[in-house]
N, C-alpha and C. Protein backbone atom coordinates (compact mmCIF):
# COMPACT_ATOMS: atom_id res chain seq x y z
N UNK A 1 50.01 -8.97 -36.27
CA UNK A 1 51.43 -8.69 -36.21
C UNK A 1 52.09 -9.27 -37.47
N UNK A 2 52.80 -8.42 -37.86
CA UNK A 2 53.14 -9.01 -39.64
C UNK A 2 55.01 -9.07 -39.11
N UNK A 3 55.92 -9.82 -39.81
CA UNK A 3 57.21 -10.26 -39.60
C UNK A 3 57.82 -9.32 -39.97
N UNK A 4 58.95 -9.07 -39.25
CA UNK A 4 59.46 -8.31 -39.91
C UNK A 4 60.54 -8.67 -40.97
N UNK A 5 60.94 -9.66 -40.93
CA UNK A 5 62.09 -10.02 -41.79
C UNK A 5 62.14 -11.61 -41.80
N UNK A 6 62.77 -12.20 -42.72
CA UNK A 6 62.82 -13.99 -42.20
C UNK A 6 64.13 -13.83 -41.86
N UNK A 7 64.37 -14.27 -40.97
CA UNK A 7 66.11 -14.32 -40.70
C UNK A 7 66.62 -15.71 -40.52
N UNK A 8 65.86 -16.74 -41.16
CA UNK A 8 66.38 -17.80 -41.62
C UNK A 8 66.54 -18.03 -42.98
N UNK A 9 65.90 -17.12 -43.69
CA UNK A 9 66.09 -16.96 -45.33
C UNK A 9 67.71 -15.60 -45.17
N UNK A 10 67.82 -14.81 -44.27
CA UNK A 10 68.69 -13.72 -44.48
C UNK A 10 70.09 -14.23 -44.08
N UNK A 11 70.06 -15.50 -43.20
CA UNK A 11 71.38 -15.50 -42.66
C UNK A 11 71.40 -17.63 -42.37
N UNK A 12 71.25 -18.06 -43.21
CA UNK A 12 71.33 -19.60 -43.42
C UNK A 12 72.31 -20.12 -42.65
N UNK A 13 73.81 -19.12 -42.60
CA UNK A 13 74.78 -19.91 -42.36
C UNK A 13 74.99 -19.94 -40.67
N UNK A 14 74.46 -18.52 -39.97
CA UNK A 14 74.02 -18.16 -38.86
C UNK A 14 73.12 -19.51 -37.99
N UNK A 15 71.57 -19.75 -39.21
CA UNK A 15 71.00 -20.17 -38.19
C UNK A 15 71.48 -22.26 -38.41
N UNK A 16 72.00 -22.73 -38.86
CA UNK A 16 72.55 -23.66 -39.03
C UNK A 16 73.42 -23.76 -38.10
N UNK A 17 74.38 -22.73 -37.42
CA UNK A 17 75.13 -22.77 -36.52
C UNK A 17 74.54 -23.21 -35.20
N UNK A 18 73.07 -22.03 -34.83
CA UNK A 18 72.28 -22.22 -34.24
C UNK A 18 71.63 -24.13 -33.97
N UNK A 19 71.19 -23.78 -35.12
CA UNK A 19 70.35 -25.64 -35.34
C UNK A 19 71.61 -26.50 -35.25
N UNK A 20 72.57 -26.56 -35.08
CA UNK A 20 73.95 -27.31 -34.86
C UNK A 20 73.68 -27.73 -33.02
N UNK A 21 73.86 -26.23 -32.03
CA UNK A 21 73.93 -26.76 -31.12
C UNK A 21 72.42 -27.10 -30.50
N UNK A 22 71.26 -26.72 -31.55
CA UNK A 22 69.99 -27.18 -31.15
C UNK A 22 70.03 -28.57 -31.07
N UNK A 23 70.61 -29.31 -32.19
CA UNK A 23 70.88 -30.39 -32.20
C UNK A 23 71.75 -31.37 -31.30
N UNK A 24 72.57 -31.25 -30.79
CA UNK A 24 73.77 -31.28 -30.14
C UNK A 24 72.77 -31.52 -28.69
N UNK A 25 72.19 -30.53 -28.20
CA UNK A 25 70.60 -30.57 -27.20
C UNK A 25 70.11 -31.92 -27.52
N UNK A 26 69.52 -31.81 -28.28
CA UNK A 26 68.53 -32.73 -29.21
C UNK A 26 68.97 -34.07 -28.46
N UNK A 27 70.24 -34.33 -28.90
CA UNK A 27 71.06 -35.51 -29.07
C UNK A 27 72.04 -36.15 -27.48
N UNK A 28 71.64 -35.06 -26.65
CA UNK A 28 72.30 -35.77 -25.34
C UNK A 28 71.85 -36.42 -24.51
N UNK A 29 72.11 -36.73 -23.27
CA UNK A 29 71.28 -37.59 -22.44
C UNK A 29 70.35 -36.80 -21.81
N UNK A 30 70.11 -35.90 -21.84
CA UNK A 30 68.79 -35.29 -20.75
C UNK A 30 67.65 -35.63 -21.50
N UNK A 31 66.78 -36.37 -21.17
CA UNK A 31 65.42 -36.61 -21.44
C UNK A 31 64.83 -35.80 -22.47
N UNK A 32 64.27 -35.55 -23.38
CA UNK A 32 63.56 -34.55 -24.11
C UNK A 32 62.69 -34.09 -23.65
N UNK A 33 61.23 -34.68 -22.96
CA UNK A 33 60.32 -34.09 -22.34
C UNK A 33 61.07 -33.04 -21.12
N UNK A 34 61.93 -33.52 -21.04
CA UNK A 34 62.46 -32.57 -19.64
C UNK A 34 63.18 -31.17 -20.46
N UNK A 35 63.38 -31.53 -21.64
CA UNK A 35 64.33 -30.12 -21.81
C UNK A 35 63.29 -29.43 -22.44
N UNK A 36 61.81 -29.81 -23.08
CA UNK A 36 61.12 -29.39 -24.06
C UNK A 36 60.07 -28.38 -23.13
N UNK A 37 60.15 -29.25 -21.49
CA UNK A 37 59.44 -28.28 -20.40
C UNK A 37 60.33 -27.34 -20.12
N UNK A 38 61.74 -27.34 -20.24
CA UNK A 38 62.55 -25.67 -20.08
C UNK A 38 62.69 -25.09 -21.25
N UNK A 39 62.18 -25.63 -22.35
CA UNK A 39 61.91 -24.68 -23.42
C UNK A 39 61.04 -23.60 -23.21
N UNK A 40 59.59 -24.05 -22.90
CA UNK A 40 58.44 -24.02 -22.75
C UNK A 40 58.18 -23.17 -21.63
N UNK A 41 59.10 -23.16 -20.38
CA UNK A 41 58.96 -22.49 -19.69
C UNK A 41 59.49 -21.25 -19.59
N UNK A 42 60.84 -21.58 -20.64
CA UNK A 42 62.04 -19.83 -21.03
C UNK A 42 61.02 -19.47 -21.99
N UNK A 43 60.23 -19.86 -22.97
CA UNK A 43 59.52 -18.98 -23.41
C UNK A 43 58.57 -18.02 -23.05
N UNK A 44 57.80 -18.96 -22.08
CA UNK A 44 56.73 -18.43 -21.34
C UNK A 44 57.17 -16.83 -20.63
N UNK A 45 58.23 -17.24 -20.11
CA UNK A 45 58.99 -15.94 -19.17
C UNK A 45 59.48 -14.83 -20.43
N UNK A 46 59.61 -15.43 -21.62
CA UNK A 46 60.41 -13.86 -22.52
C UNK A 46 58.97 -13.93 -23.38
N UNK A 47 58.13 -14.22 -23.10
CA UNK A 47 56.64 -14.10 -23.82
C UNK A 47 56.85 -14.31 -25.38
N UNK A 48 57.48 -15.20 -25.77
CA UNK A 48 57.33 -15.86 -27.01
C UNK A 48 56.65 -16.75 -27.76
N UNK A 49 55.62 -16.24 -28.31
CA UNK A 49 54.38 -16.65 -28.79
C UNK A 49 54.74 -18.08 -29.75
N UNK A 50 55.60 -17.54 -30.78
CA UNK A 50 55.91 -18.51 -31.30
C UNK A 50 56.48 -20.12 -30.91
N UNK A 51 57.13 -19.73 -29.60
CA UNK A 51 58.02 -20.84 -28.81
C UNK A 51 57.07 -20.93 -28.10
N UNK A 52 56.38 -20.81 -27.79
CA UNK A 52 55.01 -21.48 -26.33
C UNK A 52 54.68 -21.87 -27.10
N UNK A 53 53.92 -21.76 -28.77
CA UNK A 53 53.31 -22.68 -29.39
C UNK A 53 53.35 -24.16 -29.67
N UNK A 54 54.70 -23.96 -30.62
CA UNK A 54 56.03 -24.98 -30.85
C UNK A 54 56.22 -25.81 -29.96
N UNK A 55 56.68 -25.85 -28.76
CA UNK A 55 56.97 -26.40 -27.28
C UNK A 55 56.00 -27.07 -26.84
N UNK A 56 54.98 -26.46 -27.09
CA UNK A 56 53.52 -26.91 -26.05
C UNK A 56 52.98 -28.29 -27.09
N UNK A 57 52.95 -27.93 -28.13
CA UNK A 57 52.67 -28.97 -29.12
C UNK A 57 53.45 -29.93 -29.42
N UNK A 58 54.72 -30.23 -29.37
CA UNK A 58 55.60 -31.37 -28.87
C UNK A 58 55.39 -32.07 -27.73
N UNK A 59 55.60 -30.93 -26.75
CA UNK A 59 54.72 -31.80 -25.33
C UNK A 59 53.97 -32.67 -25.32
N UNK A 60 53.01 -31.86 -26.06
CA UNK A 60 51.59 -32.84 -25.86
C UNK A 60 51.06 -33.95 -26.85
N UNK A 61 52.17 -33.80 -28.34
CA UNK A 61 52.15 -35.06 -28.97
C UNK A 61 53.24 -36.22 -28.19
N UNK A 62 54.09 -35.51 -27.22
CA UNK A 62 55.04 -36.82 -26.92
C UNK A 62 53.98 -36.90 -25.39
N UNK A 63 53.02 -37.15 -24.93
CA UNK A 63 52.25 -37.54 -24.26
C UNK A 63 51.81 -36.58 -23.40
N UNK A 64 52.83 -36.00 -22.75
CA UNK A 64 52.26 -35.01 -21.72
C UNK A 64 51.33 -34.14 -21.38
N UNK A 65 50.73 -34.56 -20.26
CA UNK A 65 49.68 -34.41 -20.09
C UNK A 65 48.96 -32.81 -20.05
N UNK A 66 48.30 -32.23 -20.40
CA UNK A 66 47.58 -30.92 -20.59
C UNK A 66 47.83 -30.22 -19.85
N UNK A 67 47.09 -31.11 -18.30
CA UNK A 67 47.27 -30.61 -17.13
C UNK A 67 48.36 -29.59 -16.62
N UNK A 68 49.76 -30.67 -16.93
CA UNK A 68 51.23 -30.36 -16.67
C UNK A 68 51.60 -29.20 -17.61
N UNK A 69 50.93 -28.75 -18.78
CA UNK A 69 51.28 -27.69 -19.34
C UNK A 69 50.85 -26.60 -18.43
N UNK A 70 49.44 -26.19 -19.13
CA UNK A 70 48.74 -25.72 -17.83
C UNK A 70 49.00 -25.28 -16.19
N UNK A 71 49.76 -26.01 -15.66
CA UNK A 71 50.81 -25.83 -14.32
C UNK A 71 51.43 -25.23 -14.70
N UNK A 72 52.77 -25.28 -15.57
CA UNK A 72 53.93 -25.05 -15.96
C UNK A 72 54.02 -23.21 -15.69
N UNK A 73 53.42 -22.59 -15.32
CA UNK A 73 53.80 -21.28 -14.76
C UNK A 73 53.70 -21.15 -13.35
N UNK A 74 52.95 -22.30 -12.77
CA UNK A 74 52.84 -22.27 -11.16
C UNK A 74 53.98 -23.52 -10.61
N UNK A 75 54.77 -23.91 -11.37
CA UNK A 75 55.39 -25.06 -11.14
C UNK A 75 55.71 -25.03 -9.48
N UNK A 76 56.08 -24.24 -8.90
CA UNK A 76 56.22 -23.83 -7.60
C UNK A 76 55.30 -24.63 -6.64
N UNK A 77 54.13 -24.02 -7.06
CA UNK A 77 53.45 -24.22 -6.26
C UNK A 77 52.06 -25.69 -6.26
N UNK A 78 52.97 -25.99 -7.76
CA UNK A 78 52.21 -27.50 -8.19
C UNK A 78 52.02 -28.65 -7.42
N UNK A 79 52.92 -28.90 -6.44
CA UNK A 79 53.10 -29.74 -5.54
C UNK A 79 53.92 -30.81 -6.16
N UNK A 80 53.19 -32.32 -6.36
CA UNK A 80 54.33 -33.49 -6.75
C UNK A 80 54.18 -33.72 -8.12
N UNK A 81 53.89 -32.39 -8.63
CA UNK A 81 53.08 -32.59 -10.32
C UNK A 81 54.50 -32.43 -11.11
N UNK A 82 55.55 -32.08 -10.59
CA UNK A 82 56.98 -31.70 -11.20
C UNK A 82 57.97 -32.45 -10.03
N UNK A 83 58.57 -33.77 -10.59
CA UNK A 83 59.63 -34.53 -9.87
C UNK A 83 60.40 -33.35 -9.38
N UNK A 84 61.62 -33.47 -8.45
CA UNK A 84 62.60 -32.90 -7.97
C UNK A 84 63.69 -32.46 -9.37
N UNK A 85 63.91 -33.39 -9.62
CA UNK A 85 64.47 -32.97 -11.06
C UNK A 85 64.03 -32.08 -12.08
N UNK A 86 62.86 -32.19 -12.25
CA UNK A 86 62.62 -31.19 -13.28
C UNK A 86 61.98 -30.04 -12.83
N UNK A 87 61.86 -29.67 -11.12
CA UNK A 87 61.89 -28.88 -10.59
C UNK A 87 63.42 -27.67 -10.18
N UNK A 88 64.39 -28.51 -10.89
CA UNK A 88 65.65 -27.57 -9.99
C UNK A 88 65.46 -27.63 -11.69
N UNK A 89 65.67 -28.16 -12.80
CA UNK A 89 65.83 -27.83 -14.26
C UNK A 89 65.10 -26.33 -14.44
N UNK A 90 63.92 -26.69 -14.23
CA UNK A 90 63.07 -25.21 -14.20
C UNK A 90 63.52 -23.74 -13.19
N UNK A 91 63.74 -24.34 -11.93
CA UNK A 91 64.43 -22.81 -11.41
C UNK A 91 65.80 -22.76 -11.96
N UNK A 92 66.94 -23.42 -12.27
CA UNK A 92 67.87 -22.87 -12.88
C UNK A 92 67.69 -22.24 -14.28
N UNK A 93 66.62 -22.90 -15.21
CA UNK A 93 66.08 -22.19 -16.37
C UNK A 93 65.67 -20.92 -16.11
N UNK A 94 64.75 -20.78 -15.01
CA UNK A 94 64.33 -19.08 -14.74
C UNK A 94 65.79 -18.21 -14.51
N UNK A 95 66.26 -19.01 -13.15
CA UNK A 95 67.66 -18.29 -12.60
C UNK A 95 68.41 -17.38 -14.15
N UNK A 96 68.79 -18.43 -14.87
CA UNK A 96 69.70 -17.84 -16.42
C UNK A 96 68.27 -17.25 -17.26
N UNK A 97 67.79 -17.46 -17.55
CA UNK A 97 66.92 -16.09 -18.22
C UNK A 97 66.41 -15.31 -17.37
N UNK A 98 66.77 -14.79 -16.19
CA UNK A 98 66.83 -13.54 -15.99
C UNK A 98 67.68 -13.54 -14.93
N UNK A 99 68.76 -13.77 -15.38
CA UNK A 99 70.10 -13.70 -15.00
C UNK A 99 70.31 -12.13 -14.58
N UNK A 100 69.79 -11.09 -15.51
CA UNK A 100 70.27 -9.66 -14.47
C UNK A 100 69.37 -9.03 -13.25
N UNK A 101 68.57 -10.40 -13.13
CA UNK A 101 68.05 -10.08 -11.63
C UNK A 101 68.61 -11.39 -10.87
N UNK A 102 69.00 -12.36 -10.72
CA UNK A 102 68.93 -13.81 -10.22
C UNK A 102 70.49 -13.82 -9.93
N UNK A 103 71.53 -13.61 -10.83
CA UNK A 103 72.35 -13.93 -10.60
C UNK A 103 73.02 -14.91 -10.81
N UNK A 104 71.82 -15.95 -11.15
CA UNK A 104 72.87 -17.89 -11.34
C UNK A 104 72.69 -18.14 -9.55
N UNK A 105 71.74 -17.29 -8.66
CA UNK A 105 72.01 -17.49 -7.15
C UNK A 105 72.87 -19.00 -7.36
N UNK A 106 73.44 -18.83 -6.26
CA UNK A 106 73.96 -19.99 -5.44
C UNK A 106 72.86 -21.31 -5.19
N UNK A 107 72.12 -20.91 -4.56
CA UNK A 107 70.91 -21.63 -4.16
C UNK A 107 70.66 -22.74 -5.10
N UNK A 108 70.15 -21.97 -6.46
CA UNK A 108 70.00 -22.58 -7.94
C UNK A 108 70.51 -23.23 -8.41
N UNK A 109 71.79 -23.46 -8.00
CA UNK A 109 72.94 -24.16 -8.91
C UNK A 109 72.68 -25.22 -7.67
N UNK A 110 73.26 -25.14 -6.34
CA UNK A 110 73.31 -25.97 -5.52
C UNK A 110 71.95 -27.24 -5.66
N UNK A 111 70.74 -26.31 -6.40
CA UNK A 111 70.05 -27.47 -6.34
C UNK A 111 69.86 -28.30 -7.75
N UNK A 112 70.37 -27.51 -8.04
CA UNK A 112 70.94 -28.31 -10.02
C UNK A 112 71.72 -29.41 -9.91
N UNK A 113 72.61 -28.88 -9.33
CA UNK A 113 73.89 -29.47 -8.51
C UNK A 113 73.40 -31.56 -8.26
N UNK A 114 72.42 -31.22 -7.17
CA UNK A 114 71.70 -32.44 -6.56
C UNK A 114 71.18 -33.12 -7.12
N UNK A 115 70.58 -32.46 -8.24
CA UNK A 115 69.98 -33.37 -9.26
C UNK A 115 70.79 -34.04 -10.89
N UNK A 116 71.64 -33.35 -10.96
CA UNK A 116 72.39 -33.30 -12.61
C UNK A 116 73.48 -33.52 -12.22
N UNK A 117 74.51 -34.60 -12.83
CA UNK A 117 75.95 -34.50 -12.79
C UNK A 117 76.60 -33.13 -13.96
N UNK A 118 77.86 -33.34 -13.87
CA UNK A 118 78.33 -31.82 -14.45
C UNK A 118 77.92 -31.92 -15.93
N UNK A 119 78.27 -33.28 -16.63
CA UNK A 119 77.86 -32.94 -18.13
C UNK A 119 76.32 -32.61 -18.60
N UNK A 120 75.40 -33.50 -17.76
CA UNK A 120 74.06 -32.67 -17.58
C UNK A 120 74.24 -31.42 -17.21
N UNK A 121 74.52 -30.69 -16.43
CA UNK A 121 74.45 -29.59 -15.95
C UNK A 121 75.11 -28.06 -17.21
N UNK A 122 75.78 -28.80 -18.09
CA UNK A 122 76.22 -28.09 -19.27
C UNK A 122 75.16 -28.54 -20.37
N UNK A 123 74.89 -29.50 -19.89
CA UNK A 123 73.99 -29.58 -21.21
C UNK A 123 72.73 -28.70 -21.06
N UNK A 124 72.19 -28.68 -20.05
CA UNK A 124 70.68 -28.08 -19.72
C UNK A 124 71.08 -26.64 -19.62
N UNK A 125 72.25 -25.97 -19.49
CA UNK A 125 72.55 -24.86 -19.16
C UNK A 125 72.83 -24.30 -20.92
N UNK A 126 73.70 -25.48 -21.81
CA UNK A 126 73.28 -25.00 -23.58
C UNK A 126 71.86 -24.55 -23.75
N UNK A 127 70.72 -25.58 -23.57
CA UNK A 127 69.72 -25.44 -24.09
C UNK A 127 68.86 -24.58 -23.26
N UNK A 128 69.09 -23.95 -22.26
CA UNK A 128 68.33 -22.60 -21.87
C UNK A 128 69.16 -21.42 -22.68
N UNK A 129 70.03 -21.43 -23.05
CA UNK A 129 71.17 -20.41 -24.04
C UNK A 129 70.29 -20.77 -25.43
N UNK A 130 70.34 -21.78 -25.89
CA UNK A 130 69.69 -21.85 -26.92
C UNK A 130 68.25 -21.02 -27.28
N UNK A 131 67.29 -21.82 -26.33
CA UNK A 131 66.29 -21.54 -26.63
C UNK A 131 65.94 -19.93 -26.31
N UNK A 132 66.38 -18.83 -25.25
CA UNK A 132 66.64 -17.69 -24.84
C UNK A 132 67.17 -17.06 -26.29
N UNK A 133 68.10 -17.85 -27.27
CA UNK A 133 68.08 -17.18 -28.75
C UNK A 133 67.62 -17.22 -29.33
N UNK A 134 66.60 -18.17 -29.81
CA UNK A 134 65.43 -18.59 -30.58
C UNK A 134 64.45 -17.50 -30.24
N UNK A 135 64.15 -17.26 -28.87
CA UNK A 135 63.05 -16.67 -28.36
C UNK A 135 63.14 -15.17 -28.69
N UNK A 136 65.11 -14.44 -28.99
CA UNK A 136 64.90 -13.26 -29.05
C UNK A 136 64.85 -13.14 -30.66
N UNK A 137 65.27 -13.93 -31.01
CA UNK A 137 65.07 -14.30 -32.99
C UNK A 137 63.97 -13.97 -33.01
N UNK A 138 62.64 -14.67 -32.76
CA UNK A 138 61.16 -14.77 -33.13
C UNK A 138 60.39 -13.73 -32.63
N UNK A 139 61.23 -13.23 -31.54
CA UNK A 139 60.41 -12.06 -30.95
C UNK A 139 60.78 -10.62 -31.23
N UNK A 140 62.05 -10.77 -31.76
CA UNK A 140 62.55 -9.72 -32.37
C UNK A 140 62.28 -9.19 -33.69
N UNK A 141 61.62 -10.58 -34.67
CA UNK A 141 61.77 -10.33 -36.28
C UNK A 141 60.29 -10.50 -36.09
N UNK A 142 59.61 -10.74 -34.98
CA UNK A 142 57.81 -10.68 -34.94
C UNK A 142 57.20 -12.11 -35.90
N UNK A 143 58.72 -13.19 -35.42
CA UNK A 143 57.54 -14.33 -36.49
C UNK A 143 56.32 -15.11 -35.56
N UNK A 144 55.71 -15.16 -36.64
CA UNK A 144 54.11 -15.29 -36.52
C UNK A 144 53.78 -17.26 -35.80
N UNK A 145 53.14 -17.22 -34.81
CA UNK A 145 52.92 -19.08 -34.37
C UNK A 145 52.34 -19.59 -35.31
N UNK A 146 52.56 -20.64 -35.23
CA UNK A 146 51.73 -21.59 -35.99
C UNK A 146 50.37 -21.52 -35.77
N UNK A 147 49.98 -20.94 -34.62
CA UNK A 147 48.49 -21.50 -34.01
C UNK A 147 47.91 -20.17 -34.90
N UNK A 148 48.59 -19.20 -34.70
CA UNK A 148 47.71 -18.01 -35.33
C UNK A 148 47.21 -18.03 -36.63
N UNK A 149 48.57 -18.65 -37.29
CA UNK A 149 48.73 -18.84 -39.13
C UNK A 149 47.22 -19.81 -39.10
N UNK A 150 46.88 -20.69 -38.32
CA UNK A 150 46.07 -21.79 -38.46
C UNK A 150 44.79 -20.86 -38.49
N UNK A 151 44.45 -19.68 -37.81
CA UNK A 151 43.08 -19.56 -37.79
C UNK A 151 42.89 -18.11 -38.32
């Protein structure tokens, strides 16, 4: 699969805007491993090669364990392998990327709700917006993973 375009060389001022509120993510109180598993998991769902790469390899240099990647599409049904918390992070992550089937249910939020006060709850709700743009960036302009470039 060859790129189609760099659209960080075409539009600098665009993706700086972008890397602004990536940062802004970056920089709040929600845990990183916790937001780097709803990266990881909005990618997984919009099949973004490049962002499963990226994601998975942060993970697993900031410790996390293989295993827990590996799960990370059955999270459901993982059992106590995903706290309560980063179990309602992950279904509200699914809920908003595929928001024109889900809705934002009620359900989803209510259990976001239980776990996140409101400024968490904006914050984790940026960085599934975020990364859902990243994912249609890379998947749209066909850029290439790192893992592939490697071999």
């Amino acid at each position: 699969m060859e790129q189609r375009l760099d659209h960080q060389a075409i539009a600098p001022e665009g993706m700086r805007a972008l890397g602004g509120l990536y940062m802004y993510v970056h920089k709040s109180e929600l845990p990183h491993a916790l937001v780097d598993l709803v990266y990881l998991r909005v990618s997984q769902i919009n099949g973004c090669a490049y962002c499963v790469g990226s994601h998975s390899r942060d993970l697993l240099k900031a410790g996390v364990p293989a295993t827990t990647l590996l799960m990370l599409t059955a999270w459901r049904e993982a059992g106590a392998l995903f706290s309560p918390r980063e179990r309602a992070a992950l279904q509200w992550a699914e809920s908003l990327t595929l928001v024109s089937q889900t809705h934002a249910a009620d359900a989803d939020y209510e259990a976001l709700s239980a776990q996140f006060n409101e400024r968490e709850r904006v914050d984790l709700t940026l960085a599934i917006g975020v990364i859902n743009t990243y994912n249609r960036l890379a998947i749209g302009f066909r850029k290439t993973p790192e893992v592939a470039k490697a071999d």
